[in-house]
Every structure is written in structure tokens, then in C-alpha cells.
C-alpha atoms as a PDB file:
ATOM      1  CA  UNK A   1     -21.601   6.277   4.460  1.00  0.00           C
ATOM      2  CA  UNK A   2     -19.418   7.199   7.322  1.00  0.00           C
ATOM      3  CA  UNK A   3     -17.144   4.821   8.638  1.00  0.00           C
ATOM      4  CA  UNK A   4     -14.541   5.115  12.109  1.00  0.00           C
ATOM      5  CA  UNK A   5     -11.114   4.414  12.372  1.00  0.00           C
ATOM      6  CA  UNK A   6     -10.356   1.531  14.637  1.00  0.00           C
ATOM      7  CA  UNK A   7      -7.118   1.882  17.007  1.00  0.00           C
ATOM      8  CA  UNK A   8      -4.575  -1.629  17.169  1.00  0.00           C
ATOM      9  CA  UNK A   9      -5.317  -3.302  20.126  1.00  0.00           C
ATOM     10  CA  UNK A  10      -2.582  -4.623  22.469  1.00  0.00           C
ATOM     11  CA  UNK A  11      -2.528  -7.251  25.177  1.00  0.00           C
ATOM     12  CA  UNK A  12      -0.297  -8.924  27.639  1.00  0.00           C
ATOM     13  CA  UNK A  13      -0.293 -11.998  25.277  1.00  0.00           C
ATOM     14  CA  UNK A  14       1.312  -9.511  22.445  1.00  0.00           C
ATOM     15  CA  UNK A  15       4.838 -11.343  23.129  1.00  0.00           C
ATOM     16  CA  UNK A  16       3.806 -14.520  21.950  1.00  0.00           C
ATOM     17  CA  UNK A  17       2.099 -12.897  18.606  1.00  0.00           C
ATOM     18  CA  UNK A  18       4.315 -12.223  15.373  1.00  0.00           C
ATOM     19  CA  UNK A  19       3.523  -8.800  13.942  1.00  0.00           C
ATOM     20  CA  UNK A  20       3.420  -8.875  10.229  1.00  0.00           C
ATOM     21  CA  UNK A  21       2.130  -6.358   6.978  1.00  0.00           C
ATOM     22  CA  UNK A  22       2.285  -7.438   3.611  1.00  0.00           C
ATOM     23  CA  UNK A  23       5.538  -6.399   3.418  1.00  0.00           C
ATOM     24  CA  UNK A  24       6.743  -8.375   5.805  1.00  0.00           C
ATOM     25  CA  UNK A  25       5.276 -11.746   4.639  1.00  0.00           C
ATOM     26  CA  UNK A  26       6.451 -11.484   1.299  1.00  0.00           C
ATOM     27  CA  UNK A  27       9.846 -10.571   2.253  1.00  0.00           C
ATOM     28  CA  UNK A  28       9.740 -13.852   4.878  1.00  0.00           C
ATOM     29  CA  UNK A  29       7.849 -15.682   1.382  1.00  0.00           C
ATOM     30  CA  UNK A  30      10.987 -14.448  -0.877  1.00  0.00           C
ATOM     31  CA  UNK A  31      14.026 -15.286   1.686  1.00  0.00           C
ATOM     32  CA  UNK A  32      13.510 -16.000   5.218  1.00  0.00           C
ATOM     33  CA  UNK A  33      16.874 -14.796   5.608  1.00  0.00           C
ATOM     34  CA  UNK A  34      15.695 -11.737   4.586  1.00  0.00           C
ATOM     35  CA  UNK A  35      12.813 -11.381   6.833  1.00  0.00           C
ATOM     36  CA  UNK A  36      15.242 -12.216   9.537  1.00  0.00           C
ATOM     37  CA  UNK A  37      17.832  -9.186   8.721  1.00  0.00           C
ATOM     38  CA  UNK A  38      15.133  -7.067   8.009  1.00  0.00           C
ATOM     39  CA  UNK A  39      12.148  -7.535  10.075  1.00  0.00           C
ATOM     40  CA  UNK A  40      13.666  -9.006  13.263  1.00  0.00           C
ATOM     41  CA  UNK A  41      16.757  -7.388  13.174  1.00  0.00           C
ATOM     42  CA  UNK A  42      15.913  -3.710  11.736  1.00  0.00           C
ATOM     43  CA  UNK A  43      18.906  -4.358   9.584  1.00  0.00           C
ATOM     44  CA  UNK A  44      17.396  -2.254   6.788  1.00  0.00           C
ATOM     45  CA  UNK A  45      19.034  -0.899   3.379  1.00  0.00           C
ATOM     46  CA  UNK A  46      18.568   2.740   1.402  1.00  0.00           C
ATOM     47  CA  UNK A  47      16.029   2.944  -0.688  1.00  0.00           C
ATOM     48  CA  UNK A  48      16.309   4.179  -4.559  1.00  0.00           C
ATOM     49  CA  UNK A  49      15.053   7.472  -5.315  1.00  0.00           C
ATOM     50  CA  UNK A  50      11.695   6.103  -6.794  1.00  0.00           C
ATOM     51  CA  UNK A  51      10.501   5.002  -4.056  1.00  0.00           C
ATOM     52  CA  UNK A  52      10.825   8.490  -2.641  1.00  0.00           C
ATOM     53  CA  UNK A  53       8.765   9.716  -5.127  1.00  0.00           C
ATOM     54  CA  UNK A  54       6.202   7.170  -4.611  1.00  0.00           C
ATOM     55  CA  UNK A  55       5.844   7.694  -0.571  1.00  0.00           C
ATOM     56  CA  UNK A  56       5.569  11.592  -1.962  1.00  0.00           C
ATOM     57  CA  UNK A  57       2.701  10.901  -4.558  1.00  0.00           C
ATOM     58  CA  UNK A  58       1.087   8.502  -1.973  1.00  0.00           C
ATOM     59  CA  UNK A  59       1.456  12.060   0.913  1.00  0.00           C
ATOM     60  CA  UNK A  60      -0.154  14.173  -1.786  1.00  0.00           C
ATOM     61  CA  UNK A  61      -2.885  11.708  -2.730  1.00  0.00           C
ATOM     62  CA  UNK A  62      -4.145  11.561   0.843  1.00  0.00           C
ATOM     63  CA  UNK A  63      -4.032  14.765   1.381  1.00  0.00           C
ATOM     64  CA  UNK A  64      -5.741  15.798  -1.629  1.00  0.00           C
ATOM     65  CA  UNK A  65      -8.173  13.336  -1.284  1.00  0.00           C
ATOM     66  CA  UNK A  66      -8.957  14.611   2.609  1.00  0.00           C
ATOM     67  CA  UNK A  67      -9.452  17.749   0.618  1.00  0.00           C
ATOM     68  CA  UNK A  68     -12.275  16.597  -1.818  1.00  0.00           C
ATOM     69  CA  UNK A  69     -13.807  14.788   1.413  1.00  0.00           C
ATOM     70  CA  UNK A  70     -13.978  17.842   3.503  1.00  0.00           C
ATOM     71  CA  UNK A  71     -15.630  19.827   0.440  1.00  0.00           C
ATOM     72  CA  UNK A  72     -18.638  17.392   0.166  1.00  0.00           C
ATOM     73  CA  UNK A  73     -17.013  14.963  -1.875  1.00  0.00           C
ATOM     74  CA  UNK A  74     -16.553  17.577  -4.775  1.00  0.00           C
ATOM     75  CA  UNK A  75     -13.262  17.715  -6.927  1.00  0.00           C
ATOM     76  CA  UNK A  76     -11.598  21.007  -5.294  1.00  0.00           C
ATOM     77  CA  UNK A  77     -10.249  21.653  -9.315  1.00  0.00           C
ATOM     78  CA  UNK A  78      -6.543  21.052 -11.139  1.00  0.00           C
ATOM     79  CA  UNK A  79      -5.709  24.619  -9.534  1.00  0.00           C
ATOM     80  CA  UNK A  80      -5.896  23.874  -6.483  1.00  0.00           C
ATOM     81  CA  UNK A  81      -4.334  20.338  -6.743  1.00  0.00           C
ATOM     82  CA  UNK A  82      -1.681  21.988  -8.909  1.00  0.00           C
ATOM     83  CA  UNK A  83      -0.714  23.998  -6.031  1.00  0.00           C
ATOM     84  CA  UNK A  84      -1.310  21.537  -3.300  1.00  0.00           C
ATOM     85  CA  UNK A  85       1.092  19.373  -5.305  1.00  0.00           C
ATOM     86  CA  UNK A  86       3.714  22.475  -5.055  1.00  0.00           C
ATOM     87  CA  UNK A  87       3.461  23.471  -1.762  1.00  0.00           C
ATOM     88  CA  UNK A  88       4.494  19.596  -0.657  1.00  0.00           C
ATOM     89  CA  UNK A  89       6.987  19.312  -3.386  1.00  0.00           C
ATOM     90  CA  UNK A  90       8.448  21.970  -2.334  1.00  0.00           C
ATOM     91  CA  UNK A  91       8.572  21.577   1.330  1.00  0.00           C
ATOM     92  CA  UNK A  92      10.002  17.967   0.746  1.00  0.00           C
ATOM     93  CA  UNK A  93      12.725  18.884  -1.379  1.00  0.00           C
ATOM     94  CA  UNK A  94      14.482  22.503  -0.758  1.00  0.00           C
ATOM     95  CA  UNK A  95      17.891  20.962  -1.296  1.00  0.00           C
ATOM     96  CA  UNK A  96      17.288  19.880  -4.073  1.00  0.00           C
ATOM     97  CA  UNK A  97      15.421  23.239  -5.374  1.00  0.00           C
ATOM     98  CA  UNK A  98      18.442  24.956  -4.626  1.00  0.00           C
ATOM     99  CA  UNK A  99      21.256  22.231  -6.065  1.00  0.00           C
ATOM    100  CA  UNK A 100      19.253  21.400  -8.822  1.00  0.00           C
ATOM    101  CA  UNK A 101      16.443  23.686 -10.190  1.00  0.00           C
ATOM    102  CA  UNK A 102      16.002  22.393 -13.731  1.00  0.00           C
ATOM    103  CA  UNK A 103      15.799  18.902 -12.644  1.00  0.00           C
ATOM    104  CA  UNK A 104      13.492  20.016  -9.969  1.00  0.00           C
ATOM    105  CA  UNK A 105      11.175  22.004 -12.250  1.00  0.00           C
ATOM    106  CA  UNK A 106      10.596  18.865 -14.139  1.00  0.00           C
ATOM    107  CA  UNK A 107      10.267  16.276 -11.573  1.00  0.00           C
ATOM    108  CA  UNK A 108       7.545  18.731 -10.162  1.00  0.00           C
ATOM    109  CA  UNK A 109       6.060  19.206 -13.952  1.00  0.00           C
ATOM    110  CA  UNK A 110       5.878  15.300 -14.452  1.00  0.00           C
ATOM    111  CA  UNK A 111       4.709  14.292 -10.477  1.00  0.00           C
ATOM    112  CA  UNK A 112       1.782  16.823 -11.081  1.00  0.00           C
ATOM    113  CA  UNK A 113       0.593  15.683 -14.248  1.00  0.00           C
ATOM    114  CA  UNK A 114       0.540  12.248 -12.831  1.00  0.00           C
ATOM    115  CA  UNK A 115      -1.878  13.035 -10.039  1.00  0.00           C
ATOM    116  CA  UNK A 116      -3.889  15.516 -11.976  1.00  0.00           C
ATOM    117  CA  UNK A 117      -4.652  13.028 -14.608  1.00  0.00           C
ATOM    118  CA  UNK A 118      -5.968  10.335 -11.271  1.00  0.00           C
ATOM    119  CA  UNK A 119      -8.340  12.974 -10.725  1.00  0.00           C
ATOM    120  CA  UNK A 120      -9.662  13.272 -14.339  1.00  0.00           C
ATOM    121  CA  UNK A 121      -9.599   9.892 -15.630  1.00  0.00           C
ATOM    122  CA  UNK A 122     -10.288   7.893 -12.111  1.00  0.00           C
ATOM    123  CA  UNK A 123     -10.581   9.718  -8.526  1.00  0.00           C
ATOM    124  CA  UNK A 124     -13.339  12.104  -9.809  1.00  0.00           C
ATOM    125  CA  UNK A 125     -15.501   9.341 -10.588  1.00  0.00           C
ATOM    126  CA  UNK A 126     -15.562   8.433  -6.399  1.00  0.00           C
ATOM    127  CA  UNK A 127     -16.763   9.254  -3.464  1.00  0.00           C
ATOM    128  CA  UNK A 128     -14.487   9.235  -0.521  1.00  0.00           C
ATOM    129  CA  UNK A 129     -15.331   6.631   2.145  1.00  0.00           C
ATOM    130  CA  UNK A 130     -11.635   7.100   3.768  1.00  0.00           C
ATOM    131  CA  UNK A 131      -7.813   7.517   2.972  1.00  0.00           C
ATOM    132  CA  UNK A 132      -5.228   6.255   4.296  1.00  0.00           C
ATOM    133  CA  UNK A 133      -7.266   3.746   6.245  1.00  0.00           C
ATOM    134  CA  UNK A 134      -5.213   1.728   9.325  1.00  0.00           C
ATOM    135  CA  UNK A 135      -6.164  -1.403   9.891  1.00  0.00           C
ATOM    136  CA  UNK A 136      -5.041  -4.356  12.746  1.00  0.00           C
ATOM    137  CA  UNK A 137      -6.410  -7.070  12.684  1.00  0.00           C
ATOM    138  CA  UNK A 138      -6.200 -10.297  15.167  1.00  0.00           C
ATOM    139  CA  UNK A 139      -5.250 -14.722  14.246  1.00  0.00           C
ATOM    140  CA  UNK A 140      -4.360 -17.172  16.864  1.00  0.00           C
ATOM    141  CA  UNK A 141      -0.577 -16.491  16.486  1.00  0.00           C
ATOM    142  CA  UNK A 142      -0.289 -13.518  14.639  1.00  0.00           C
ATOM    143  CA  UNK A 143      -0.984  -9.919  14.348  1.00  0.00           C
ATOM    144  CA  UNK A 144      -1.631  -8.056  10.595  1.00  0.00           C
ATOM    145  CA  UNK A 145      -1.418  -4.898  10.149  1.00  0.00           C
ATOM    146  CA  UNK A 146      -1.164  -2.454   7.241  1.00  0.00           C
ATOM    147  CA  UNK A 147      -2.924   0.640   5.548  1.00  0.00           C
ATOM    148  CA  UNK A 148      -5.958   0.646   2.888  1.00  0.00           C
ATOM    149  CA  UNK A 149      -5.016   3.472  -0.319  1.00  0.00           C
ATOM    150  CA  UNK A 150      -8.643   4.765  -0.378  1.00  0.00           C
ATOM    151  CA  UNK A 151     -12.019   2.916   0.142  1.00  0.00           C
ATOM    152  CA  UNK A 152     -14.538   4.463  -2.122  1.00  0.00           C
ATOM    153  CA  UNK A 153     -18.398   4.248  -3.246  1.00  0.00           C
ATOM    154  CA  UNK A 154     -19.034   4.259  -6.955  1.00  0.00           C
ATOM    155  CA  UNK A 155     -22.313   3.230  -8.448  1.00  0.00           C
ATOM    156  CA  UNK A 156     -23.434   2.078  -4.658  1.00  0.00           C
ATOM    157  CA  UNK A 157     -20.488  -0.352  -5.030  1.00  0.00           C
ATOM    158  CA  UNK A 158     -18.226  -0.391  -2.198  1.00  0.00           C
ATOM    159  CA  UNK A 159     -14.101  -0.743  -3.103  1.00  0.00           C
ATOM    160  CA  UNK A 160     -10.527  -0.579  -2.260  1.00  0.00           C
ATOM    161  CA  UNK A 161      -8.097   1.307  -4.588  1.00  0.00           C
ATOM    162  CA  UNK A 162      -4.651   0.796  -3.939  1.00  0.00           C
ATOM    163  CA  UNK A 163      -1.824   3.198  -5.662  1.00  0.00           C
ATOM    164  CA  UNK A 164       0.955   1.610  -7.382  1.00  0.00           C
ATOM    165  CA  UNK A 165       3.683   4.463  -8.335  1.00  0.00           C
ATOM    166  CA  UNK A 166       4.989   1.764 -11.081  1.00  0.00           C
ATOM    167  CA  UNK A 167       4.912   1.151 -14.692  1.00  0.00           C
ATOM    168  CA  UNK A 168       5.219  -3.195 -13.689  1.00  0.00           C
ATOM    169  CA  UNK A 169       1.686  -4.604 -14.791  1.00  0.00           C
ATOM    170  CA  UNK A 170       3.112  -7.906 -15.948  1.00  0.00           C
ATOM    171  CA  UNK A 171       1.337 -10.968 -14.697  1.00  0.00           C
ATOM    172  CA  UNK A 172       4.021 -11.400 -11.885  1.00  0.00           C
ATOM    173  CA  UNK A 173       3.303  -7.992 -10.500  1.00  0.00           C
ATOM    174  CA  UNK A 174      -0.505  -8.342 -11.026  1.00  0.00           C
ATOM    175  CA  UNK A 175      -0.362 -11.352  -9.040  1.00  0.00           C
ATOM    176  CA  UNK A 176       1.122  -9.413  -6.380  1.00  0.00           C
ATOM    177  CA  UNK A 177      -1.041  -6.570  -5.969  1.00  0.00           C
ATOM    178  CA  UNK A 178      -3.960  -8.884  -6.188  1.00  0.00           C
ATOM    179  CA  UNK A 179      -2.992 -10.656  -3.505  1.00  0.00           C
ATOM    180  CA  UNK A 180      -2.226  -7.447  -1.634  1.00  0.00           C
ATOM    181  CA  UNK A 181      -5.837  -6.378  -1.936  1.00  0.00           C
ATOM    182  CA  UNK A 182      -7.402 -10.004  -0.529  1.00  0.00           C
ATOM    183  CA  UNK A 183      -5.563  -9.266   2.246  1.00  0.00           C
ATOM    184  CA  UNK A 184      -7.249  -5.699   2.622  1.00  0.00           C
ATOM    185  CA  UNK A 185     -10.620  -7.284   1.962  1.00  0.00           C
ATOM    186  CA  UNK A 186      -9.423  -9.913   4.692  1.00  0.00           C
ATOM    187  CA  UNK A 187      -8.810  -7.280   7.062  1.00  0.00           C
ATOM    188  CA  UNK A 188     -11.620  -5.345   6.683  1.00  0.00           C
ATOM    189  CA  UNK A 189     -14.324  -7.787   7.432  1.00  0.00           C
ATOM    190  CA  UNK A 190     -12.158  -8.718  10.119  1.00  0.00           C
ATOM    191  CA  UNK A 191     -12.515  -4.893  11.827  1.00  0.00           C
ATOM    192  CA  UNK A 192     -14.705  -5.868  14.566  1.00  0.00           C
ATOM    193  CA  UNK A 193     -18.005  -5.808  12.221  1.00  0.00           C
ATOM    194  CA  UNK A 194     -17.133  -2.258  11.156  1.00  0.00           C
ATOM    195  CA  UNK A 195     -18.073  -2.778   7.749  1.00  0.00           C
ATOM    196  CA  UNK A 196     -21.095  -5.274   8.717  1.00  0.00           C
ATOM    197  CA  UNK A 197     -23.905  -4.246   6.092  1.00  0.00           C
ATOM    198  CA  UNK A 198     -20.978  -2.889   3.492  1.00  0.00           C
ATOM    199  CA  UNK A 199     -19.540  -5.599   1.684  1.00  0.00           C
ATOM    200  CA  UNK A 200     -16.509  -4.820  -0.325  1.00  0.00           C
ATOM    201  CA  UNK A 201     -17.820  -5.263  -3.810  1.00  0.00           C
ATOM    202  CA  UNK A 202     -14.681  -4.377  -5.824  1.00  0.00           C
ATOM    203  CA  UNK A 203     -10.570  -4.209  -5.290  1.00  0.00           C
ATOM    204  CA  UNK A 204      -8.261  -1.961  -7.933  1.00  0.00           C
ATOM    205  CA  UNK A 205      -4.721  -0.946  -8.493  1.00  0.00           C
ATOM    206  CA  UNK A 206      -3.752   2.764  -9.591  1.00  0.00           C
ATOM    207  CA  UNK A 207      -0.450   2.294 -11.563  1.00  0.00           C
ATOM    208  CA  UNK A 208       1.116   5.707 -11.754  1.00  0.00           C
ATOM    209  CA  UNK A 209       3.181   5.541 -14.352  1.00  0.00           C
ATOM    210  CA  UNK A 210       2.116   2.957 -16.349  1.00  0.00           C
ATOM    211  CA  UNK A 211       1.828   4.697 -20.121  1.00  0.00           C
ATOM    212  CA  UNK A 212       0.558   2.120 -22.636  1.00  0.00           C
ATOM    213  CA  UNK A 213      -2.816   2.453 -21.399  1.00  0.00           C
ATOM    214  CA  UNK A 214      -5.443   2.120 -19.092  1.00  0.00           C
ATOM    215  CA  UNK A 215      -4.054   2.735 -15.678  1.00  0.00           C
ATOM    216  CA  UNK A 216      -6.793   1.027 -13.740  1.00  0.00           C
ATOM    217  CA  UNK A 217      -6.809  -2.663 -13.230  1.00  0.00           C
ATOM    218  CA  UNK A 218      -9.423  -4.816 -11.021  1.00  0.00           C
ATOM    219  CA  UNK A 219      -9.797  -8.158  -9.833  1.00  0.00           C
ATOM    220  CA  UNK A 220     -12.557 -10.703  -9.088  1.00  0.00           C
ATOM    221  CA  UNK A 221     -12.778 -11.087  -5.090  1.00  0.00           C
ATOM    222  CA  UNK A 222     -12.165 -14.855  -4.825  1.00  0.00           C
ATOM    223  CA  UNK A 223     -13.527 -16.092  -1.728  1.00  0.00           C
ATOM    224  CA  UNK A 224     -11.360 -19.393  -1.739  1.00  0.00           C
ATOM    225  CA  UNK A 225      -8.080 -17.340  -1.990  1.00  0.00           C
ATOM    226  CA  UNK A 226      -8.962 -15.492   1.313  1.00  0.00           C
ATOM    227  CA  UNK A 227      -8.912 -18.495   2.942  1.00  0.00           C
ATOM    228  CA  UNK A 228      -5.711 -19.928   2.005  1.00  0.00           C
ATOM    229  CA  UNK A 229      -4.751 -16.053   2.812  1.00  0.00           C
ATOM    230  CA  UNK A 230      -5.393 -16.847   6.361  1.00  0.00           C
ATOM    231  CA  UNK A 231      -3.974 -19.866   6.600  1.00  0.00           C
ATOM    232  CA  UNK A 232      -0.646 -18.332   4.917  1.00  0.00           C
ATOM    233  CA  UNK A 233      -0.556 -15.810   8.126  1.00  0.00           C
ATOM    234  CA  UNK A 234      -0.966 -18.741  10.431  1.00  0.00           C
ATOM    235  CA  UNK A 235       1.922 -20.891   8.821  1.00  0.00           C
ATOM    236  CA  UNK A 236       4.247 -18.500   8.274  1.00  0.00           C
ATOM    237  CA  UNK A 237       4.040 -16.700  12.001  1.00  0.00           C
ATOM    238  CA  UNK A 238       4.343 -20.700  13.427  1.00  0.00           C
ATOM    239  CA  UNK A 239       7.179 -20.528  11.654  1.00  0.00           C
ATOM    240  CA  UNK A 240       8.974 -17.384  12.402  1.00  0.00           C
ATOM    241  CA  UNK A 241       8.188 -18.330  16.105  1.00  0.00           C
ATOM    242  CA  UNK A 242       9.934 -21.525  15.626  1.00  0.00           C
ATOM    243  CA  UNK A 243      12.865 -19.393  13.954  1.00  0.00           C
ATOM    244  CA  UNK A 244      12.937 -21.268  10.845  1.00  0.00           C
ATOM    245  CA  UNK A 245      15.312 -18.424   8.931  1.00  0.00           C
ATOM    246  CA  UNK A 246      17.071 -20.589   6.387  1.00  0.00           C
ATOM    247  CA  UNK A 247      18.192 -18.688   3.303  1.00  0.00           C
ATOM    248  CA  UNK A 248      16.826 -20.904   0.469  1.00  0.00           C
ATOM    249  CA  UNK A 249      16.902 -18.684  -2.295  1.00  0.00           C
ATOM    250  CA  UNK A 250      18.076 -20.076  -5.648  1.00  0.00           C
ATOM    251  CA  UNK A 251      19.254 -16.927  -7.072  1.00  0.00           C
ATOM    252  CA  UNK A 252      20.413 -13.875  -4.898  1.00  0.00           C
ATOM    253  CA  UNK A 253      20.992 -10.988  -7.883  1.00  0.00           C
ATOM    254  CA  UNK A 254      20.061  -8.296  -6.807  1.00  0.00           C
ATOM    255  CA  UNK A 255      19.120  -8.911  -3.167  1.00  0.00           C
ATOM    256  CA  UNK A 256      20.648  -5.884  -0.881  1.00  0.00           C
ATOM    257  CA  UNK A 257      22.370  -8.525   1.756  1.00  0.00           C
ATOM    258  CA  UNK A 258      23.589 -10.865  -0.567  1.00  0.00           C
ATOM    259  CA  UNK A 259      27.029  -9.807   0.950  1.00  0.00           C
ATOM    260  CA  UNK A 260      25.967 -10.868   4.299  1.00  0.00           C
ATOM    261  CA  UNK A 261      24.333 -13.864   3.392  1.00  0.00           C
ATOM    262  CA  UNK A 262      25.414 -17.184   4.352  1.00  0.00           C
ATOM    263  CA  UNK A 263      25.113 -18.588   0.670  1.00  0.00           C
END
């Protein structure tokens, strides 16, 4: 099953549209204060350290998994991943090679076991549709945009696979990334009739370094929840266009601007 890429299309009318991701909404969702500093402003704060490693594991995924695509959909071996794994580590981090070689061995050791053992208990098991999959999609007064993990056939099934570089799994979290993957299914209907024919039978988180278990978890598509999905794009871009950027928070722990913020 091959399926194309679609480029974002823009428009004169693109003014009057408010771009948002998932990111994006939920930050508008958690503090529209927030959204405001962040998203309209590009008043943006460091990041910690594990989230570098997760934008690393996500590099290597995709371009491990472009790999096993270009060899026929056949595992290309621990080797070879092994090394691929390596070569990027290495490449990303030279600094800290040099300052801090212990600490570097075993970030290396523990980042490679974690995407070998994907490939053995989950990745092997699929064949790659695409990775790292754009999408941009199109409402009345808003513009969505964001980036599909891996969409995969197993057992003629179509689905989305998102990775999760996190050990969170409680309900809260779960909540989140199912909602995350409605979107995706959202969005890829949406893609101009690309996947007309291909229904998306099946949406699943990857969680990295969760260790009490089974990494994989899946969720029932709900069909209902898309559409309030839509309608949550539509309402919230009315109201960032009507610049409704109230911080209503009740409790600010922990929030990077809570220095800066009016409460």
C-alpha cells in the first residue's frame, strides 16, 4: 500500500486562520495565558534534558524505520540498528563524549536497548506504510497541523503508532495520548481522500520507558469523540481570534511563566 505525502496548502485568506498542533491546543486548553506567551508571542522556555532524549529516540526511530522500508519491509537486524543508534548518538552529542564519557557510554547503552527492544517486541511485527507522516489539514477558522509517528499494516489492519519516550501511563496521561491519536485519525481522513479505501482500523502509543509491563497500549476509535474533536478546533481558534487570553488557572506550580504571570 503506497501512500503520498501531501504538502500544507496556503492561501490569501491564511491571515484570518489560527494555526494550531496538538500542542498548541492543549497548551491554550491548560492556560490561555500560556498559549498567548508561547504560541503568539514565541516567548518559549528550555527544555529538560529528557525531552532531548526523546526528540533523539523519535530521529533514530524514523530513520531506522526508513531503513526497514527501503529493504522491503524486512528488519535490517540489532547490528545494524545498534550502530545506526551510535552513529546519531554520537553525532548529536560530541561534547558530551568528550566532558563526560562514562555517563555517555551509558546513556548510549540504555537509549539502544530501548529501541532495540521496539523492534523485537513491537516494530517487527509491521509493515511500514510511512514515518514521520506531515499532515495539514483545513476548518472554517482554523488550520491543524502536526506529524503521524508511523502508520503501519498489521494483519490487513491499517494503524497509527505514536511514540511516547515516557514511563506516565496513568489514566490522565492515557487520556491524553488518546485524544492525540483522534486527532491523527481526524486528520487523516481529512487529507484530501488520500486514505479513501484505507480506513484507519487501529490507534497505539509506544511508551519508551515504561518498565512494569507491556509497553503497547490501544484505544477504541470513537466516532462521537471526533466530532466534539472538531468542534474543539472551531471554539478554541474563535476564541484565540477574539483574543480571549485570560489566565484562569487554579494552580500555577510548576508552570515555566508563573513569574510573568498576572496571577
Amino acid at each position: 500500500m503506497d501512500i503520498n505525502i501531501l504538502d500544507p496548502k496556503h492561501s490569501e485568506e491564511d491571515e484570518e486562520i489560527v494555526n494550531l498542533s496538538f500542542t498548541a491546543l492543549e497548551n491554550y486548553n491548560e492556560c490561555p495565558f500560556k498559549y498567548k506567551l508561547s504560541n503568539e508571542m514565541g516567548f518559549n522556555v528550555s527544555q529538560k534534558k529528557e525531552i532531548d532524549d526523546g526528540i533523539f529516540i523519535h530521529s533514530a526511530l524514523e530513520i531506522i524505520n526508513k531503513k526497514i522500508k527501503a529493504n522491503d519491509n524486512e528488519y535490517v537486524g540489532d547490528s545494524e540498528v545498534a550502530k545506526t543508534v551510535e552513529i546519531l548518538f554520537e553525532k548529536a552529542n560530541l561534547k558530551f563524549k568528550e566532558e563526560q564519557p562514562e555517563k555517555y557510554d551509558k546513556k548510549l547503552e540504555t537509549i539502544t536497548k530501548d529501541v532495540i527492544r521496539y523492534y523485537n517486541e513491537v516494530g517487527n511485527n509491521l509493515t511500514i506504510i510511512n514515518s514521520e507522516y506531515p499532515f495539514y489539514i483545513r476548518g472554517e477558522n482554523y488550520a491543524f497541523s502536526g506529524i503521524v509517528d508511523l502508520i503501519y499494516e498489521c494483519d490487513g489492519k491499517l494503524g497509527i503508532l505514536d511514540y511516547k519516550n515516557t514511563s506516565l501511563v496513568s489514566s490522565q496521561y492515557l487520556a491524553k495520548y488518546r485524544k492525540q491519536l483522534h486527532f491523527y485519525v481526524m486528520a487523516l481522513r481529512d487529507a484530501d481522500n488520500e486514505f479513501e479505501g484505507h480506513e484507519i482500523d487501529e490507534i497505539q502509543i509506544y511508551a519508551i520507558k515504561y518498565k512494569k509491563g507491556n509497553k503497547l497500549f490501544s484505544f477504541d476509535i470513537d466516532e462521537n469523540y471526533i466530532e466534539e474533536l472538531k468542534k474543539e478546533l472551531k471554539t478554541t481558534a474563535e476564541k484565540i481570534k477574539n483574543d480571549e487570553f485570560k489566565s484562569d488557572c487554579e494552580d500555577c506550580t510548576g508552570c515555566p511563566y508563573r513569574k510573568i504571570c498576572k496571577k
